[in-house]
Protein backbone atom coordinates (compact mmCIF):
# COMPACT_ATOMS: atom_id res chain seq x y z
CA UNK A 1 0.00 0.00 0.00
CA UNK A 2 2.89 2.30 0.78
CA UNK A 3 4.35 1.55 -2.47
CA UNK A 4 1.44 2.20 -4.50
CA UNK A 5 0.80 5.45 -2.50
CA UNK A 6 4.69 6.33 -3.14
CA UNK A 7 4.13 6.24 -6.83
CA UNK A 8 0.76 8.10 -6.72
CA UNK A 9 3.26 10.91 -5.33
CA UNK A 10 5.84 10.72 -7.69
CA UNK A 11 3.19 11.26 -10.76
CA UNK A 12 1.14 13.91 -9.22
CA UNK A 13 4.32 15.74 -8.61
CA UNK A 14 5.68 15.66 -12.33
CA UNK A 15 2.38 16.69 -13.43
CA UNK A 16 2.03 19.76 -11.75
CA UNK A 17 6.01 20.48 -12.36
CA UNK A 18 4.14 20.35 -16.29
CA UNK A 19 1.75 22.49 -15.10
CA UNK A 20 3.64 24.74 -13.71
CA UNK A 21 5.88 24.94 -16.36
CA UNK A 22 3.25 25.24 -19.32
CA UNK A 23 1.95 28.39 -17.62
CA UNK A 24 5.11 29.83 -17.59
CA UNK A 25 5.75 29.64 -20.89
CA UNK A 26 2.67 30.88 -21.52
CA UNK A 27 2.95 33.92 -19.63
CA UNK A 28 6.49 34.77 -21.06
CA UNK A 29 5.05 34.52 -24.27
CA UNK A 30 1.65 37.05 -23.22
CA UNK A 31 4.12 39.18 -21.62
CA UNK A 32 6.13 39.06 -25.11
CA UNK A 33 3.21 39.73 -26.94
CA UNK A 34 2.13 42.76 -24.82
CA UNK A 35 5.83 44.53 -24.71
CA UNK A 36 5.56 44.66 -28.75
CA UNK A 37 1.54 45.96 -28.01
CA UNK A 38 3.83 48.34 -25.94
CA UNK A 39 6.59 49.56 -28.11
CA UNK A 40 4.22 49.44 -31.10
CA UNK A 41 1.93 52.41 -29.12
CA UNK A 42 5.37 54.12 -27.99
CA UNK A 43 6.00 54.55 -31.76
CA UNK A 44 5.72 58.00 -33.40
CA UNK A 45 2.89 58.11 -35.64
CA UNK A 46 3.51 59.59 -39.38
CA UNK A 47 1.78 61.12 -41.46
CA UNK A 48 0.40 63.71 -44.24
CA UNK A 49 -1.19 67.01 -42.39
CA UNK A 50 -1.59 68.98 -45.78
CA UNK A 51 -0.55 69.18 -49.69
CA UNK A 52 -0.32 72.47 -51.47
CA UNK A 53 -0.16 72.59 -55.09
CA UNK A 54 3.13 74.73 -56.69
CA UNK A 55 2.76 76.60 -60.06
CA UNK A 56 5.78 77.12 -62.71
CA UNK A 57 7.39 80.53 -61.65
CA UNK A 58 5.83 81.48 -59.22
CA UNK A 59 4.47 79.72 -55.92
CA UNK A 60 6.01 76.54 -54.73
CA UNK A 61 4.65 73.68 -53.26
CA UNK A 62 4.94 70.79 -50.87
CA UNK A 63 4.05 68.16 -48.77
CA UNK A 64 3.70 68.49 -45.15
CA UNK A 65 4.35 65.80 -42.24
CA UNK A 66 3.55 65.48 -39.08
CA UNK A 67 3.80 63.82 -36.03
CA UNK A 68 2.41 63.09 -32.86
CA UNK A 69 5.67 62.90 -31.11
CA UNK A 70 7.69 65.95 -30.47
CA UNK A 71 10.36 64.54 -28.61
CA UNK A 72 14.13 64.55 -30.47
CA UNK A 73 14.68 64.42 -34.00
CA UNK A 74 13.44 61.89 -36.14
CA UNK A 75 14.34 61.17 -39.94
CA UNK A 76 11.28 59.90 -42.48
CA UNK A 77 12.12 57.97 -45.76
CA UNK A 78 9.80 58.57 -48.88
CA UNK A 79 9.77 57.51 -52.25
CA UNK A 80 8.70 59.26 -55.76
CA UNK A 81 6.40 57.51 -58.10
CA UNK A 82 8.50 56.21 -60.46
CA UNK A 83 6.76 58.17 -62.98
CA UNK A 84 8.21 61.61 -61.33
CA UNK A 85 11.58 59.91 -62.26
CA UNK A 86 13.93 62.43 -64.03
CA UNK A 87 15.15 60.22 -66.57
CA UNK A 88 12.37 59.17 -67.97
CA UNK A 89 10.58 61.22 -71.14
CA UNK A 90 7.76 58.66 -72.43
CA UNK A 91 4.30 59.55 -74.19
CA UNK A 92 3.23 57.07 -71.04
CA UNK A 93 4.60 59.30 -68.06
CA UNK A 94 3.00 62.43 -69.86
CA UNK A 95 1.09 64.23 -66.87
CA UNK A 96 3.83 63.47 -64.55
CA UNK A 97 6.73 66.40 -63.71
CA UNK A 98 10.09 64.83 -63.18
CA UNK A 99 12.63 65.10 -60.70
CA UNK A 100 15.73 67.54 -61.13
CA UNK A 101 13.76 68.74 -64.39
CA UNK A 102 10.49 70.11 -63.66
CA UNK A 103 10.98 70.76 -60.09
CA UNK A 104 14.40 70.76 -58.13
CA UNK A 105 15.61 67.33 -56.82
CA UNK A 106 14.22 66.39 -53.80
CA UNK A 107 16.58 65.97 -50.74
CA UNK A 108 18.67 62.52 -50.90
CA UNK A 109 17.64 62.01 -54.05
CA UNK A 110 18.54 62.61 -57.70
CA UNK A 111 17.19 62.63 -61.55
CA UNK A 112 17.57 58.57 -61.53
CA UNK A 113 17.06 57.89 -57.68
CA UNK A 114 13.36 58.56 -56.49
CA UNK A 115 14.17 57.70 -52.90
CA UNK A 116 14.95 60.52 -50.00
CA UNK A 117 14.45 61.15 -46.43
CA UNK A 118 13.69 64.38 -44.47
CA UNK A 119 14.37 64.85 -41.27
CA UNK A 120 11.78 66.48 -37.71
CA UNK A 121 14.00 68.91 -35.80
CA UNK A 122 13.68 68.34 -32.16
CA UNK A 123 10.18 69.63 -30.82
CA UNK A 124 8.90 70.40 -34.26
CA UNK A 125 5.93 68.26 -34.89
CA UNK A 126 5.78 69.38 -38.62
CA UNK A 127 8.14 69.22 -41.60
CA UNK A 128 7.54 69.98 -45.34
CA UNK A 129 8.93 68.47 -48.56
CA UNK A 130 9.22 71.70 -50.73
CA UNK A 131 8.40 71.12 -54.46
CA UNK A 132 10.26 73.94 -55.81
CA UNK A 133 9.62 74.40 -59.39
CA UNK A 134 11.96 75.21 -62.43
CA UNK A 135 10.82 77.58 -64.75
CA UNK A 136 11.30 76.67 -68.44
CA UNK A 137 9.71 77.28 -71.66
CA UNK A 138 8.36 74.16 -72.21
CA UNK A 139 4.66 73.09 -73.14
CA UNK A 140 3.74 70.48 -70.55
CA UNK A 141 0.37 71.30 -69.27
CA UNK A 142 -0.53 70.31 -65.70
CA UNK A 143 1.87 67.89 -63.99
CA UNK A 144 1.55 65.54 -61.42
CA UNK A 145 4.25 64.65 -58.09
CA UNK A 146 2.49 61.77 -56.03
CA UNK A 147 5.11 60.58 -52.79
CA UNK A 148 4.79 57.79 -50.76
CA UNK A 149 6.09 57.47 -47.05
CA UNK A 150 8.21 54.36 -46.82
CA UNK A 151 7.74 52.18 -43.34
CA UNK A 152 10.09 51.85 -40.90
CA UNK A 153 11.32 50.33 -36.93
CA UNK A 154 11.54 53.86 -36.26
CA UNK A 155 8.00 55.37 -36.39
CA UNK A 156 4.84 54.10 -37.58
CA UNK A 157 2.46 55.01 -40.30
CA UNK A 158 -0.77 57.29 -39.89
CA UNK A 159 -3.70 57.26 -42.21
CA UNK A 160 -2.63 57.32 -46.07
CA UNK A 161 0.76 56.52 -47.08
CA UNK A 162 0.84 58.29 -50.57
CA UNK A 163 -0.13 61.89 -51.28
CA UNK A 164 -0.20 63.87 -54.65
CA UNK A 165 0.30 67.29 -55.23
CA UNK A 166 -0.44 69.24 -59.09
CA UNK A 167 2.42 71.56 -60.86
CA UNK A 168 0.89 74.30 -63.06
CA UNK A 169 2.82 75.10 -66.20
CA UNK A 170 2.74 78.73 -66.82
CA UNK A 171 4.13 78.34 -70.81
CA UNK A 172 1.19 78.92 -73.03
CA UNK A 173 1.39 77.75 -76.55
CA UNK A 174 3.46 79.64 -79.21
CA UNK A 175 2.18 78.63 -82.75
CA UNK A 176 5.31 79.60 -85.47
CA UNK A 177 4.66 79.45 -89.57
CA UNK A 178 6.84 80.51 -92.26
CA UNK A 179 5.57 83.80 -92.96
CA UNK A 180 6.74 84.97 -96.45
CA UNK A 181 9.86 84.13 -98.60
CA UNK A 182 11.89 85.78 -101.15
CA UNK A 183 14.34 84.69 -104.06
CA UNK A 184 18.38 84.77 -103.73
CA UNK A 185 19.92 86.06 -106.54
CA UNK A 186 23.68 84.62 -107.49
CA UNK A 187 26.00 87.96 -107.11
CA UNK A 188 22.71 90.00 -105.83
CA UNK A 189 20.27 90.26 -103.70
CA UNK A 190 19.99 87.77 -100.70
CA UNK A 191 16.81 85.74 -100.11
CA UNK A 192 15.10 84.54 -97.18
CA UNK A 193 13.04 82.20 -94.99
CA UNK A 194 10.60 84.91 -92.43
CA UNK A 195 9.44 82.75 -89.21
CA UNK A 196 6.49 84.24 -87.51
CA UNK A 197 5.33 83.75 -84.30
CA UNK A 198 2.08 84.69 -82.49
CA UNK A 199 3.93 85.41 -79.04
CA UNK A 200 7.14 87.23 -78.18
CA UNK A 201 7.18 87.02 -74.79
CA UNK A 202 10.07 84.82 -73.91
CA UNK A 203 13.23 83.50 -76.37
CA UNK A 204 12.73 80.76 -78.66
CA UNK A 205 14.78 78.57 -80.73
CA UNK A 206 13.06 77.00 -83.99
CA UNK A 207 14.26 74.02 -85.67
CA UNK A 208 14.00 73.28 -89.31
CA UNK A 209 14.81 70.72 -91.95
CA UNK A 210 16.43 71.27 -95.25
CA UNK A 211 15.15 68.75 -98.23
CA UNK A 212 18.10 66.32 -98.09
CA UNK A 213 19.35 67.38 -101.40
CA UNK A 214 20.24 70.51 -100.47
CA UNK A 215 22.74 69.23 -98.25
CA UNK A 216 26.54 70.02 -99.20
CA UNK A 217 27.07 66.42 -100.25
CA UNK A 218 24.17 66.01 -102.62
CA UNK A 219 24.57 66.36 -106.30
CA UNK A 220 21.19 66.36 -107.03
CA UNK A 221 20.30 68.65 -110.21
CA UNK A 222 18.46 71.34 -109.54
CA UNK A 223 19.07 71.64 -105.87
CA UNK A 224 21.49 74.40 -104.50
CA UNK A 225 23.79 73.06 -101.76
CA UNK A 226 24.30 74.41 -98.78
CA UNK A 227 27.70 75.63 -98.21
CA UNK A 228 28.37 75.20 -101.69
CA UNK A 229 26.08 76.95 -103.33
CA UNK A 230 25.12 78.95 -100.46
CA UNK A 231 26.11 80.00 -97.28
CA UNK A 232 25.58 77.48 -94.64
CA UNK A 233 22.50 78.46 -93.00
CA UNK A 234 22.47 79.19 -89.09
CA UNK A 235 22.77 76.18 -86.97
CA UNK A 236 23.29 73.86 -89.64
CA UNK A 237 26.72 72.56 -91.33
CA UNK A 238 27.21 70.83 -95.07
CA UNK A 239 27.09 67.48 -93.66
CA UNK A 240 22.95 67.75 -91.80
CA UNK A 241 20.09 68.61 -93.05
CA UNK A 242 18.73 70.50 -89.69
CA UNK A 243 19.53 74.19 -88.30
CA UNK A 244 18.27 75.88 -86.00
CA UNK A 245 17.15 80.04 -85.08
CA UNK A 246 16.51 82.11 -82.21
CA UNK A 247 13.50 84.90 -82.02
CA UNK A 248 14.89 86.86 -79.00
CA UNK A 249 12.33 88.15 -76.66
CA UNK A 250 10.07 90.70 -78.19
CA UNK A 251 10.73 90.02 -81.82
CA UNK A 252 7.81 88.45 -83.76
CA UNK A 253 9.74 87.59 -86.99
CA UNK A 254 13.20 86.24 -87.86
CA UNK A 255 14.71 85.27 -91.51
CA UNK A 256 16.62 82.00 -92.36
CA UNK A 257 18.54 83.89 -95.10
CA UNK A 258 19.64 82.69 -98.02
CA UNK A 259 23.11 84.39 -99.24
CA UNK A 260 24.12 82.47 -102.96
CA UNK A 261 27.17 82.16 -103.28
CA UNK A 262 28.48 83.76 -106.73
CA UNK A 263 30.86 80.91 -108.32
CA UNK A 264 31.59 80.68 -112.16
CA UNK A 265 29.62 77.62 -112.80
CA UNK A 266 26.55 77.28 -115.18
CA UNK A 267 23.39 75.50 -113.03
CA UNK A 268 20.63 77.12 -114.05
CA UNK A 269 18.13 78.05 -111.42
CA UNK A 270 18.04 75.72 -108.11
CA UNK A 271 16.23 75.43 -105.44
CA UNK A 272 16.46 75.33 -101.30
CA UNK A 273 13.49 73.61 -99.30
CA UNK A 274 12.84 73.73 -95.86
CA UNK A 275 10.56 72.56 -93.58
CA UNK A 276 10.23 73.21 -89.54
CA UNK A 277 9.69 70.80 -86.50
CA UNK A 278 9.94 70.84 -82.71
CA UNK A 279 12.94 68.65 -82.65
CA UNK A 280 16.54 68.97 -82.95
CA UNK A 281 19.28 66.96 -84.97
CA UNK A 282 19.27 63.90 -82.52
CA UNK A 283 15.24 64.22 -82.87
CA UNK A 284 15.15 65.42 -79.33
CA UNK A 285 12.85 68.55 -78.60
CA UNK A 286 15.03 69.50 -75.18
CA UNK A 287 14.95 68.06 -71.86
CA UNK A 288 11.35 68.40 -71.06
CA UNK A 289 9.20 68.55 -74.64
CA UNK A 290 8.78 70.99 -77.47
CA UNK A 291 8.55 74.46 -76.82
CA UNK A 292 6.44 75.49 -79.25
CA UNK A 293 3.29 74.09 -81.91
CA UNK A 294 3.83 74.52 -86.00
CA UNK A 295 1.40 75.65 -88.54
CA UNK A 296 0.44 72.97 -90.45
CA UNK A 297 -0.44 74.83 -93.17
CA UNK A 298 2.72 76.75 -93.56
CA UNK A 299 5.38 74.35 -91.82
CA UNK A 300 7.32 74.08 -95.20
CA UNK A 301 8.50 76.60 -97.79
CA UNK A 302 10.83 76.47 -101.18
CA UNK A 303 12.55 79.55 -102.40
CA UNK A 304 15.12 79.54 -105.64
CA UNK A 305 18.39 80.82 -106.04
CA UNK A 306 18.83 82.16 -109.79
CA UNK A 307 21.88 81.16 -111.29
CA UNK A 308 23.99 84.70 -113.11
CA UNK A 309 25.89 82.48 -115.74
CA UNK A 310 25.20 82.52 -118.95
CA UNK A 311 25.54 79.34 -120.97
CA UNK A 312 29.32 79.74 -122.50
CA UNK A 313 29.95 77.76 -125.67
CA UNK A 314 33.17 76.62 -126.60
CA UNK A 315 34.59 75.04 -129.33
CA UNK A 316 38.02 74.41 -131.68
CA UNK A 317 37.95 77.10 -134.20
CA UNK A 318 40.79 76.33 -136.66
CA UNK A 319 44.06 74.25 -136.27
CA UNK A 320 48.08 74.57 -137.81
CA UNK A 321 50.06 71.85 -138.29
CA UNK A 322 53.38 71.34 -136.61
CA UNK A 323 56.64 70.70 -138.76
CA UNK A 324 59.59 69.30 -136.69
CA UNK A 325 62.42 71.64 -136.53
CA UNK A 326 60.08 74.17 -137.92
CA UNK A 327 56.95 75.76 -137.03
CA UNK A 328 54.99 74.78 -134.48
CA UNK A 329 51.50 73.86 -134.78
CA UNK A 330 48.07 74.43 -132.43
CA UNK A 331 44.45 73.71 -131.73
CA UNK A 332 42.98 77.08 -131.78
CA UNK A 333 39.72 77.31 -129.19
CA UNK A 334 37.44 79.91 -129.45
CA UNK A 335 34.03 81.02 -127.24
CA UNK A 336 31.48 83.56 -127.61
CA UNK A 337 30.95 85.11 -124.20
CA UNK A 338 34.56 86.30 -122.17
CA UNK A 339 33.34 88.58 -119.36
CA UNK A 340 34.51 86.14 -117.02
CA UNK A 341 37.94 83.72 -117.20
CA UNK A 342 37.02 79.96 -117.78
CA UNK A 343 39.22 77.10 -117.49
CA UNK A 344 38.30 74.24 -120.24
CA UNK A 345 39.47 70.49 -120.46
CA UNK A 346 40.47 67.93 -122.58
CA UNK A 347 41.64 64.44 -123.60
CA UNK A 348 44.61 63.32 -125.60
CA UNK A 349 44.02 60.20 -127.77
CA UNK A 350 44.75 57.47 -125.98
CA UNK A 351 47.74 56.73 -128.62
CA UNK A 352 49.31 60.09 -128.02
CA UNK A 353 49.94 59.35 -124.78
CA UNK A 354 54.42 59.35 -123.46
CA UNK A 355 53.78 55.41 -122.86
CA UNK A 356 51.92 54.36 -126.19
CA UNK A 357 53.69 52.65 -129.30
CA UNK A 358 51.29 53.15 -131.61
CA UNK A 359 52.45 53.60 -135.19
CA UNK A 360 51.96 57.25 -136.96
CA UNK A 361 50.85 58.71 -133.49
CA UNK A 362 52.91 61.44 -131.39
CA UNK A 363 53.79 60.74 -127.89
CA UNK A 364 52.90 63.77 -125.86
CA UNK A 365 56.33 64.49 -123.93
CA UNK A 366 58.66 62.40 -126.47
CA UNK A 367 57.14 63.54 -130.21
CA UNK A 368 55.79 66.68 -129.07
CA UNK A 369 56.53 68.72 -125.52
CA UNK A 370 53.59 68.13 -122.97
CA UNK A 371 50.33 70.05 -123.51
CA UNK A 372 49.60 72.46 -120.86
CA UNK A 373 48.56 70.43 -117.84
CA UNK A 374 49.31 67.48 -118.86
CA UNK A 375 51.53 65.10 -118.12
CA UNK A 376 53.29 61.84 -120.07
């Protein structure tokens, strides 16, 4: 009986050592559980108090922050929709400004980094991230900047994590045409290109195309060259077909002239052809977009340059015979119109060439002394 009470003991006491244990474990893990309840509530809450909108050149805007803890400093990470990214210029992210472009880059980041930080001075319980806006003269319409506050072990999150503010654009659009156009004249009167505009408020640089045979390189008949048969017009070089001009502020027109240049050569009346567009050589319109809309209907223009040659006609009016040791002989050329000097070519026979054995011809240099710019 002993015995059997002695064991009755022994199992009644490891069970309540399990007990006792089990319980413990379970209150270290409540008491777990309610210290993170704890630290969780002594977290400073985060969030947006207000957004104010900023307009192109003139008001600014930002994003405020607050908090509900005043106590020390306390740094905030955020992120820009990628979207507001500064590298990016897409026909999908219209709508959206851009970072270090539209507006100045926000602190810690850059034009390819969307992620910052900004930082609660010690008892402030508000802090703004300033959209400060750059003022260009680009067409953009209304632009959006939406940021997002990032989490973090160092405050918590109040109410809506992403906020979006609106940037105004203050650049209405310009409309240019080509206005009117004149003839060049060879070794006269200069021609022209007139660009009009329909407001002079600001600068603006225009970008054109000239027809690809007018480019120094072409030989196409009956298109003038530029740089060869003209002067190289402004912003362009023989080599490209696009230029460029500035209307500084206030002017409403400005010429793409047309200065021929006078050479001795008979072409007959040829032709320059431009037309305008928004972008640039490397078909880029400028950091941001084009600056300015076109005219359909007057976007492209032709004007002629008029060639002051007259058609010269040459030809070999009478001959003499040469008689070695005697007289010498000569092909005499003739032409009917010598107000200018004029340089004319010709060919040897084949067989009168210094290297030739052909029987009963004269080898230019060993029969006969060279001809004038020739050689044997």
């Amino acid at each position: 009986m002993s015995e059997t009470k002695s064991i009755i003991e022994r199992v009644t006491a490891m069970l309540v050592r399990k007990a006792v244990n089990k319980s413990a474990a379970h209150m270290k893990k409540r008491t777990l559980q309610m210290e993170t309840l704890e630290v969780r509530e002594m977290l400073t809450a985060v969030g947006f108090h207000s957004v104010v909108d900023a307009t192109e050149g003139a008001e600014s805007g930002y994003f405020r922050l607050e908090r509900d803890n005043t106590q020390g400093t306390l740094t905030v990470n955020y992120q820009l929709d990628s979207k507001n990214n500064g590298c990016i210029y897409s026909a999908n992210c219209d709508g959206w400004a851009r970072n270090g472009l539209d507006f100045k880059c926000l602190p810690g980041t850059a034009c390819y980094c969307n992620y910052g930080s900004v930082t609660f001075a010690d008892g402030c319980g508000y802090v703004d991230v300033n959209i400060e806006t750059i003022n260009d003269q680009y067409i953009e319409g209304p632009e959006k900047v939406a940021l997002t506050l990032r989490t973090s072990s160092n405050y918590s999150l109040s109410g809506e994590s992403t906020a979006t503010l609106t940037l105004t654009d203050d650049d209405y659009p310009v409309t240019v045409s080509i206005d009117s156009t004149k003839n060049a004249t060879e070794g006269g009167e200069h021609g022209y290109f007139r660009l009009k505009r329909d407001d002079t408020t600001n600068a603006l640089t225009v970008y054109y195309n000239l027809d690809y045979r007018n480019t120094g390189c072409s030989n196409s008949a009956g298109y003038a060259n530029n740089g060869v048969d003209f002067q190289c017009l402004p912003g362009s070089n023989c080599y490209y077909c696009t230029g460029s001009i500035t209307f500084v502020a206030g002017q409403e027109y400005v010429d793409i002239p047309i200065k021929a240049i006078d050479d001795q050569y008979v072409e007959g009346n040829e032709t320059v052809s431009i037309t305008l567009c928004q972008y640039n050589a490397c078909g880029c319109c400028g950091a941001n977009g084009v600056s300015y809309l076109l005219d359909d209907s007057a976007k492209s223009a032709t004007v002629s340059i008029i060639d002051n040659e007259e058609p010269v006609k040459v030809w070999i009016e009478s001959t003499a015979h040469a008689t070695e040791g005697g007289e010498n002989g000569y092909y005499r050329l003739r032409r009917d119109y010598t107000t200018n000097a004029l340089t004319v070519y010709y060919n040897l026979d084949s067989r009168n060439t210094g290297c030739s054995c052909c029987t009963g011809y004269a080898k230019n240099g060993v029969d006969f002394q060279c001809l004038p710019g020739t050689s044997c």
